[in-house]
N, C-alpha and C. Protein backbone atom coordinates (compact mmCIF):
# COMPACT_ATOMS: atom_id res chain seq x y z
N UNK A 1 109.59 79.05 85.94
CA UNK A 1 109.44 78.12 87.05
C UNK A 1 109.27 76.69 86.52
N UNK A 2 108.32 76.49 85.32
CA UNK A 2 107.86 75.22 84.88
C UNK A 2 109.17 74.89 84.30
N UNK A 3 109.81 75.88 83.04
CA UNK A 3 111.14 75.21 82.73
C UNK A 3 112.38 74.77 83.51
N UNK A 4 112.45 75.66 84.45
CA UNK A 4 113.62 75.23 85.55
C UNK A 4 113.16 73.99 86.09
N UNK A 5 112.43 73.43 86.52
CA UNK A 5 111.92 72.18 87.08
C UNK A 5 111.84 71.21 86.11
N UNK A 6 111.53 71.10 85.08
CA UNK A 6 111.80 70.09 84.30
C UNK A 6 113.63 69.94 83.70
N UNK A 7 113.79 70.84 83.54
CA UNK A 7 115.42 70.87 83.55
C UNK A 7 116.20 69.97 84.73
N UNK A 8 115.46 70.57 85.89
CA UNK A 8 115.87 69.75 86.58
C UNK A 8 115.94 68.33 87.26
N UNK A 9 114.53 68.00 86.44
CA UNK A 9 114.35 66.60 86.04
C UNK A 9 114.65 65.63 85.56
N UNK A 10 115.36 66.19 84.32
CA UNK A 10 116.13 66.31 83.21
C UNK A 10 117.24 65.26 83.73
N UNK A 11 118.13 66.62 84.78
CA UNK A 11 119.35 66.35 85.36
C UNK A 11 119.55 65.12 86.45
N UNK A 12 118.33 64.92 86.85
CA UNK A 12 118.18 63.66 88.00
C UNK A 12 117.57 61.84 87.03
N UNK A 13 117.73 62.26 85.87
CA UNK A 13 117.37 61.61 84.85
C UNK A 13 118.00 60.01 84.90
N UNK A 14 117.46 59.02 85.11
CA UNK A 14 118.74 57.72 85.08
C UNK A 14 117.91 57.27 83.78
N UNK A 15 119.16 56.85 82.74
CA UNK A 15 119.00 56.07 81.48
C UNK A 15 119.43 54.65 81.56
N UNK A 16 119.08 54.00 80.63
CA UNK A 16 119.86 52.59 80.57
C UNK A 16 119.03 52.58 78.92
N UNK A 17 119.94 50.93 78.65
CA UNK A 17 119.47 50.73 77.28
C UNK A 17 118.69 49.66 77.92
N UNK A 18 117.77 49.20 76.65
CA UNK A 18 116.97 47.74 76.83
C UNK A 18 116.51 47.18 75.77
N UNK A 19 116.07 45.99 75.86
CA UNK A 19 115.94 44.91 74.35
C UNK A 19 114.24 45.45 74.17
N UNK A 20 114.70 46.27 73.09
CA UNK A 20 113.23 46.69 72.79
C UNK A 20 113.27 47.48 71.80
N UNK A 21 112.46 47.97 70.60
CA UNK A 21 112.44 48.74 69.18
C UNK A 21 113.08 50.31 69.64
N UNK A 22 112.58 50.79 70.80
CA UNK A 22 113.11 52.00 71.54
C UNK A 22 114.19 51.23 72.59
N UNK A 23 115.52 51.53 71.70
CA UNK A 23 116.41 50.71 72.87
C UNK A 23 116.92 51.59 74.06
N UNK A 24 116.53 53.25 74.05
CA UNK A 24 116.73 53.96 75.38
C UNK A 24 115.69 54.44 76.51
N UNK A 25 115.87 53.81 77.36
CA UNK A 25 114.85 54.02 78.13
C UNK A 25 115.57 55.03 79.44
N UNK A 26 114.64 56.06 80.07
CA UNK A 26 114.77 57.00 81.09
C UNK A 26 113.47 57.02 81.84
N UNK A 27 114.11 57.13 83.10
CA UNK A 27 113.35 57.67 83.90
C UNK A 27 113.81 58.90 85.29
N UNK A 28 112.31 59.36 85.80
CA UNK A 28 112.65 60.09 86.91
C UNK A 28 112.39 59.72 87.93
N UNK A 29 113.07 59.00 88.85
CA UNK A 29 112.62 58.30 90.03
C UNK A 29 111.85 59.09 91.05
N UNK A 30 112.05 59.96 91.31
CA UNK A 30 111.40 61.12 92.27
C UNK A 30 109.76 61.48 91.96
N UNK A 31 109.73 61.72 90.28
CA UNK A 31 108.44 61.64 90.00
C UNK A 31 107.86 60.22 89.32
N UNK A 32 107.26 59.47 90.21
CA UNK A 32 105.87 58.63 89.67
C UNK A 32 105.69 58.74 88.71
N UNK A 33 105.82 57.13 87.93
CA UNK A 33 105.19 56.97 87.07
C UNK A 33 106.14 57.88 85.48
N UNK A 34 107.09 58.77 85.71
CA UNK A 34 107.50 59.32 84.59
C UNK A 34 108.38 58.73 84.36
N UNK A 35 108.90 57.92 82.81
CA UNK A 35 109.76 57.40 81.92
C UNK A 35 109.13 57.10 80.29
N UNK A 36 110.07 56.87 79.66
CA UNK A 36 109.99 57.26 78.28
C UNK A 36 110.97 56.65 77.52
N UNK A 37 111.03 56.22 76.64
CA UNK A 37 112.63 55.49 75.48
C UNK A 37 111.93 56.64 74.35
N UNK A 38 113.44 55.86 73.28
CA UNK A 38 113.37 56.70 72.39
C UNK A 38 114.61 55.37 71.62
N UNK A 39 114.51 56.12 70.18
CA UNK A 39 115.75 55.09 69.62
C UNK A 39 117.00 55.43 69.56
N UNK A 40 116.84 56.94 69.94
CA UNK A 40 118.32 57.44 70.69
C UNK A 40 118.43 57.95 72.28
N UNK A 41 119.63 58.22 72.08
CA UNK A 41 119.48 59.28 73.97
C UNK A 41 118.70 60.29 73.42
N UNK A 42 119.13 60.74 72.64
CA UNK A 42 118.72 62.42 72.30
C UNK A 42 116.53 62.19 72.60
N UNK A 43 116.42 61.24 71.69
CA UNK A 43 115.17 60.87 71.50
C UNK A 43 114.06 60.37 72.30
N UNK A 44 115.02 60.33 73.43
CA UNK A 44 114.50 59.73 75.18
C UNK A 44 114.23 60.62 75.89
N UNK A 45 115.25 61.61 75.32
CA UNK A 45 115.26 62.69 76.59
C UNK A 45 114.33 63.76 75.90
N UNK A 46 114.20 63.87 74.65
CA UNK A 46 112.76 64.73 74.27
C UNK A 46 111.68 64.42 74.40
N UNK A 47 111.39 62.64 75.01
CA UNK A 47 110.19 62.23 74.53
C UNK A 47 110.16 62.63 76.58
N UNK A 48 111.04 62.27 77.06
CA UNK A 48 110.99 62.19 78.44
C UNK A 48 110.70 63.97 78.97
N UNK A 49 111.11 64.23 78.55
CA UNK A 49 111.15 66.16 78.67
C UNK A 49 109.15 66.21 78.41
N UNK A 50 108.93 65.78 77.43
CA UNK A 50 107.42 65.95 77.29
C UNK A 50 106.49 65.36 78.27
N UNK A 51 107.37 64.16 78.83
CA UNK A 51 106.35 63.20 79.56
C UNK A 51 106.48 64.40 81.18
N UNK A 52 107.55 64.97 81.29
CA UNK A 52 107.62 65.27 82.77
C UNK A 52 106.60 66.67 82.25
N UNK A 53 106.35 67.33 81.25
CA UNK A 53 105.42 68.83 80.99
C UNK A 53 104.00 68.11 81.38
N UNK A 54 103.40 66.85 80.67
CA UNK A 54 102.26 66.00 80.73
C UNK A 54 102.02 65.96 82.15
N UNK A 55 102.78 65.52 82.79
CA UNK A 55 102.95 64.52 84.07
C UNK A 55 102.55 66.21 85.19
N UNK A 56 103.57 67.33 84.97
CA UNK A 56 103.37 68.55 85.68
C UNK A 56 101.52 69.19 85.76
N UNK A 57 101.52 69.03 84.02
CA UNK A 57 99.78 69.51 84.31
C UNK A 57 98.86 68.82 84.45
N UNK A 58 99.17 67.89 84.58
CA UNK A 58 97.85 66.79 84.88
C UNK A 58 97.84 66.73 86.66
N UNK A 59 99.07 66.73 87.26
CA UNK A 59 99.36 67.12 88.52
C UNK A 59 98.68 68.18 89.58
N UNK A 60 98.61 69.45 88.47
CA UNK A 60 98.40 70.76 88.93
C UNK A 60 96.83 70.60 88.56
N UNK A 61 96.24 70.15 86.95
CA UNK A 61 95.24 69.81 87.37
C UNK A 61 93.96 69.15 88.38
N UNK A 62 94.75 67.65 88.49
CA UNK A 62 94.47 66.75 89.48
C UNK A 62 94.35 67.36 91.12
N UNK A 63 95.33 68.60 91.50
CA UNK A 63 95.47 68.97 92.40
C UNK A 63 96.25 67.99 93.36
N UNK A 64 97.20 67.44 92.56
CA UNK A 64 98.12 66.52 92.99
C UNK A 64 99.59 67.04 93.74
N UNK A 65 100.31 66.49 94.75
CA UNK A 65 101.52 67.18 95.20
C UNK A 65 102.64 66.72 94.01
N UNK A 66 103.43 67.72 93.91
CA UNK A 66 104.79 67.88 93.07
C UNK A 66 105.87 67.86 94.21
N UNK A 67 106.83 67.18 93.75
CA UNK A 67 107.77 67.10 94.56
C UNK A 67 108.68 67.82 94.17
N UNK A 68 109.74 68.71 95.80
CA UNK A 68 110.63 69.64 95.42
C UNK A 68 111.40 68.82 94.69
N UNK A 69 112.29 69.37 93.46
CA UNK A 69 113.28 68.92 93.24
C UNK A 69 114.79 69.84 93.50
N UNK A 70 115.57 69.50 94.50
CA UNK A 70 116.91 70.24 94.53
C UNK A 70 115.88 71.72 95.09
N UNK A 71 116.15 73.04 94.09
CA UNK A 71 115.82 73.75 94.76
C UNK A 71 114.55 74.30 93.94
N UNK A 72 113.92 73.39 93.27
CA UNK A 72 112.81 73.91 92.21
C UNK A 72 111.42 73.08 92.76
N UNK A 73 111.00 73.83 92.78
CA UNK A 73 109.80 74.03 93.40
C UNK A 73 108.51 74.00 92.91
N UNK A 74 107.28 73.35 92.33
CA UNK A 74 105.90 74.13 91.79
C UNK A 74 105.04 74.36 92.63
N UNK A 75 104.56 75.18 92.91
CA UNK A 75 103.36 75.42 93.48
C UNK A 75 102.30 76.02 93.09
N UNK A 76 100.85 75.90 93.05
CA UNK A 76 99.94 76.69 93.11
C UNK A 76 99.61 77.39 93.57
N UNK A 77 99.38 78.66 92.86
CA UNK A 77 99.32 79.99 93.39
C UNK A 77 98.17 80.51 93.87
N UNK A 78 97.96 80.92 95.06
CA UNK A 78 96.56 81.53 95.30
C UNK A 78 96.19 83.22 94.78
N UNK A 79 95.01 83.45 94.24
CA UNK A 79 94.60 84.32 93.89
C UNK A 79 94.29 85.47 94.85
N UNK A 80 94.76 86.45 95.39
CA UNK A 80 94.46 87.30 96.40
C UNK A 80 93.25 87.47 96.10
N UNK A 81 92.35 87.78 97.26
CA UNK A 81 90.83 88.11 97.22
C UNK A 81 91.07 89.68 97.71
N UNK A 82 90.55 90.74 96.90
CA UNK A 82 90.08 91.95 97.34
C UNK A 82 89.08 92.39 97.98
């Protein structure tokens, strides 16, 4: 569930370059606050892949809403009471 959703984060991903030591910068517009450079693409999108795992549990911690993406979903699960 956690990997399909960041994948799909992934995929909604807008890059650009910029005048800066990390000249690739990404972000995920849908989720707040998540973007990341790197000094390559490759290196953006791993650092960015980590920022959206960070960004997920601090969320689920916080007890914060996640937004659907496409058809991926997180939710917190309730514990059946016996």
């Amino acid at each position: 569930m956690i990997t399909e959703y960041i994948e799909e984060a992934l995929r909604r991903a807008r890059y650009e370059i910029i005048e800066d030591e990390d000249p690739y910068y990404g972000e995920v517009v849908e989720l707040k606050g998540v973007w990341a450079t790197g000094k390559t693409l490759e290196q953006c999108r791993e650092n960015l892949k980590d920022v959206i795992e960070g960004w997920i549990l601090l969320s689920l911690k916080k007890g914060l809403p996640i937004p659907k993406l496409g058809d991926c979903e997180i939710k917190e699960m309730q514990e059946a009471v016996a």
